[in-house]
Protein backbone atom coordinates (compact mmCIF):
# COMPACT_ATOMS: atom_id res chain seq x y z
CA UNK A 1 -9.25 8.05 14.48
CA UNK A 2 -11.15 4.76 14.68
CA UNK A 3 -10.35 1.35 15.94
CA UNK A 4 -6.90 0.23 14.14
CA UNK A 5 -7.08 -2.80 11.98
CA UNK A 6 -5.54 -3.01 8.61
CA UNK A 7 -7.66 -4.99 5.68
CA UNK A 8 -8.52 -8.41 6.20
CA UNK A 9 -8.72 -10.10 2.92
CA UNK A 10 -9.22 -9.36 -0.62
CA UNK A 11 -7.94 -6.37 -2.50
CA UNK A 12 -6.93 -2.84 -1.34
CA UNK A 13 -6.16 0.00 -3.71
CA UNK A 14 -3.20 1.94 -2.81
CA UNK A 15 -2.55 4.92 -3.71
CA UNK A 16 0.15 7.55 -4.67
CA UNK A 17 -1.04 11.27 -3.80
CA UNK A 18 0.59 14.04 -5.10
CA UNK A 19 2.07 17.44 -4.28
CA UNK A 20 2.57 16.25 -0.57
CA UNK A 21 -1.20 16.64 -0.29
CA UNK A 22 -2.04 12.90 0.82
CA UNK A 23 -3.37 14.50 3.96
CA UNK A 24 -5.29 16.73 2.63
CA UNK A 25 -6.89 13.93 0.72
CA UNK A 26 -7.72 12.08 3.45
CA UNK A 27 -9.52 15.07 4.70
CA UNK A 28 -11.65 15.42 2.00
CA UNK A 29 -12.50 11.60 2.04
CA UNK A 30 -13.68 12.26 4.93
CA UNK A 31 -16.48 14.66 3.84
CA UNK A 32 -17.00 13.82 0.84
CA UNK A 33 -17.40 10.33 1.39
CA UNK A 34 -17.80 9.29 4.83
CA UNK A 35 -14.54 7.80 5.33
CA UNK A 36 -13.43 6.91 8.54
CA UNK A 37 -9.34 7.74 8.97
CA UNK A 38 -7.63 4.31 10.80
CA UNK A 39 -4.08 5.40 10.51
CA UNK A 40 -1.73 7.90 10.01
CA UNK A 41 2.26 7.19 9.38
CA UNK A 42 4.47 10.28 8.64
CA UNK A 43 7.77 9.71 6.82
CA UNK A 44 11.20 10.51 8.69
CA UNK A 45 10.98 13.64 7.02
CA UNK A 46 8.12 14.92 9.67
CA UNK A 47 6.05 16.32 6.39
CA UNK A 48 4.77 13.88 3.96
CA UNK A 49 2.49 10.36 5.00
CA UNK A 50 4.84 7.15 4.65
CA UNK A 51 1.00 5.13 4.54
CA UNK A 52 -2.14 6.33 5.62
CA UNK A 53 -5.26 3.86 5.63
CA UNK A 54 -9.70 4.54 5.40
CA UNK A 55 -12.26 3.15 5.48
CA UNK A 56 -14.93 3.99 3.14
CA UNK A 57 -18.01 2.40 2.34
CA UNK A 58 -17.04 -0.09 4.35
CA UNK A 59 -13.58 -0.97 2.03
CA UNK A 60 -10.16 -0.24 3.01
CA UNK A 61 -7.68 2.60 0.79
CA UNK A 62 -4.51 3.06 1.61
CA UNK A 63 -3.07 6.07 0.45
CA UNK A 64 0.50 7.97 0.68
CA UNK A 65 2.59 10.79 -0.60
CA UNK A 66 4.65 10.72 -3.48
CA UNK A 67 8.24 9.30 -2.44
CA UNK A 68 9.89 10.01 -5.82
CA UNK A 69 13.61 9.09 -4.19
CA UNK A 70 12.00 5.41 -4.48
CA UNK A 71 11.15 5.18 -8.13
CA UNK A 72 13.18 3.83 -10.40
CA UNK A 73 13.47 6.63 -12.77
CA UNK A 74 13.12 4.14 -16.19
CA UNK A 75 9.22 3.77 -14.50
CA UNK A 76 8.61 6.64 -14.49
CA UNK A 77 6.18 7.27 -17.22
CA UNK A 78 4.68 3.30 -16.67
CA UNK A 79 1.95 1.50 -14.66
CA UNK A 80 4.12 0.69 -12.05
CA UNK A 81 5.88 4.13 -11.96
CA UNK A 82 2.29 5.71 -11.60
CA UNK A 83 2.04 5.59 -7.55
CA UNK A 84 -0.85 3.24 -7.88
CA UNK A 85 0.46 -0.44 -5.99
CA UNK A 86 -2.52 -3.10 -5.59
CA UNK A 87 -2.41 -4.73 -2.00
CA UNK A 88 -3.82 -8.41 -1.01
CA UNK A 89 -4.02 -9.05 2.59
CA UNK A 90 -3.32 -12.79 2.11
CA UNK A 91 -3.13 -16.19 4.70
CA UNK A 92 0.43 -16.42 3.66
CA UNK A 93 2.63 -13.86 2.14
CA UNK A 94 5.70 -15.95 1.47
CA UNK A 95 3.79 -18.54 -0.36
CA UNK A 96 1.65 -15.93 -2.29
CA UNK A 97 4.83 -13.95 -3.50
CA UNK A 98 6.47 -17.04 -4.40
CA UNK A 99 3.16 -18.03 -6.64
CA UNK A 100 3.70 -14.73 -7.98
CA UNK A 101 7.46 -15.08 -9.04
CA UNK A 102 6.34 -18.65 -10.49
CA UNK A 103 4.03 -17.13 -12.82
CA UNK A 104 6.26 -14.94 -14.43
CA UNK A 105 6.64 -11.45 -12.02
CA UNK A 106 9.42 -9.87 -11.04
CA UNK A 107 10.47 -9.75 -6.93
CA UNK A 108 11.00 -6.14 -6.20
CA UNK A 109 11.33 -6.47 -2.44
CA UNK A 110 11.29 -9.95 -0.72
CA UNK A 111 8.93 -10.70 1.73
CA UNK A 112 10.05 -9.56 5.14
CA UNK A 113 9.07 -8.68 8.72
CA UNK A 114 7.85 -5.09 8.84
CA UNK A 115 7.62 -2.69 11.68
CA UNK A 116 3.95 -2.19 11.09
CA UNK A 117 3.35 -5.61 12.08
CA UNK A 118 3.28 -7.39 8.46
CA UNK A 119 5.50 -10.07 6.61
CA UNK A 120 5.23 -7.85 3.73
CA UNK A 121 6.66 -7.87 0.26
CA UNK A 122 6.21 -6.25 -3.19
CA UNK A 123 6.17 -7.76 -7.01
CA UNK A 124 5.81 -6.52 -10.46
CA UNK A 125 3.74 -7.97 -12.66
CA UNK A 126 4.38 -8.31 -16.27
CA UNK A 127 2.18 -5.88 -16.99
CA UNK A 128 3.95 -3.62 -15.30
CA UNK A 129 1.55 -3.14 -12.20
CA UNK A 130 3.30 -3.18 -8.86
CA UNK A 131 1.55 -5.23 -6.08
CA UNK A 132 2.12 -5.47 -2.42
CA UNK A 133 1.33 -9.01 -0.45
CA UNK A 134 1.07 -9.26 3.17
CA UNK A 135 -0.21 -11.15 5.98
CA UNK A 136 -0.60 -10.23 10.11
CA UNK A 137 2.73 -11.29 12.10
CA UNK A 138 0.45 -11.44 14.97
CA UNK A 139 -2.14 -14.06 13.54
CA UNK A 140 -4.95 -11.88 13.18
């Protein structure tokens, strides 16, 4: 694996892989496209990836397997119940979740401290799009 350091800035795609096969995806990333793996986080369960994070091309993806215990079974068939969640690495995730909630979405998990090392919390847009927003605890 290379050096660890999660995106920086701008927008990450996140995304859902199915059939417990997120690993296998990242291995065929990696020779398809070049990617270069950064991390690797297995669930409690010891068998699917809780988050998993490339770089290809120089751009982050963040990828995982398909919790389905998580989704809110009336999403299901919906943007937001498609496994795809849209990530900004932000200055300041309080005050861009709070923007968020202003505008009109919907606070699915408040911003928090994670164990990753993130204040970290997800919306839903109107649209029906979840996103995740989340800044460094550390600074960097």
């Amino acid at each position: 694996m290379a050096e660890e350091h999660a995106p920086t800035g701008g927008l990450t795609p996140h995304i859902q892989i199915g059939d417990n096969r997120a690993a296998e995806a990242i291995d065929f990333y990696i020779k398809a496209f070049g990617a270069i793996e950064i991390r690797r986080m297995p669930a409690e369960d010891g068998k699917r990836l809780m988050h998993a994070h490339v770089h290809i091309n120089g751009a982050s993806l963040m990828l995982h397997d398909e919790f389905p215990e998580y989704v809110d079974p009336s999403e299901a068939d919906v943007a937001g119940g498609s496994g795809l969640t849209l990530h900004l690495q932000v200055d300041d995730a309080d005050a861009w979740f709070a923007r968020a909630v202003a505008a009109g979405a919907t606070a699915t998990m408040p911003p928090a401290d994670m164990f990753w090392g993130d204040r970290y919390g997800q919306i839903k847009d109107p649209f029906g799009y979840r996103w995740s927003i989340g800044h460094p605890l550390n600074g960097e």
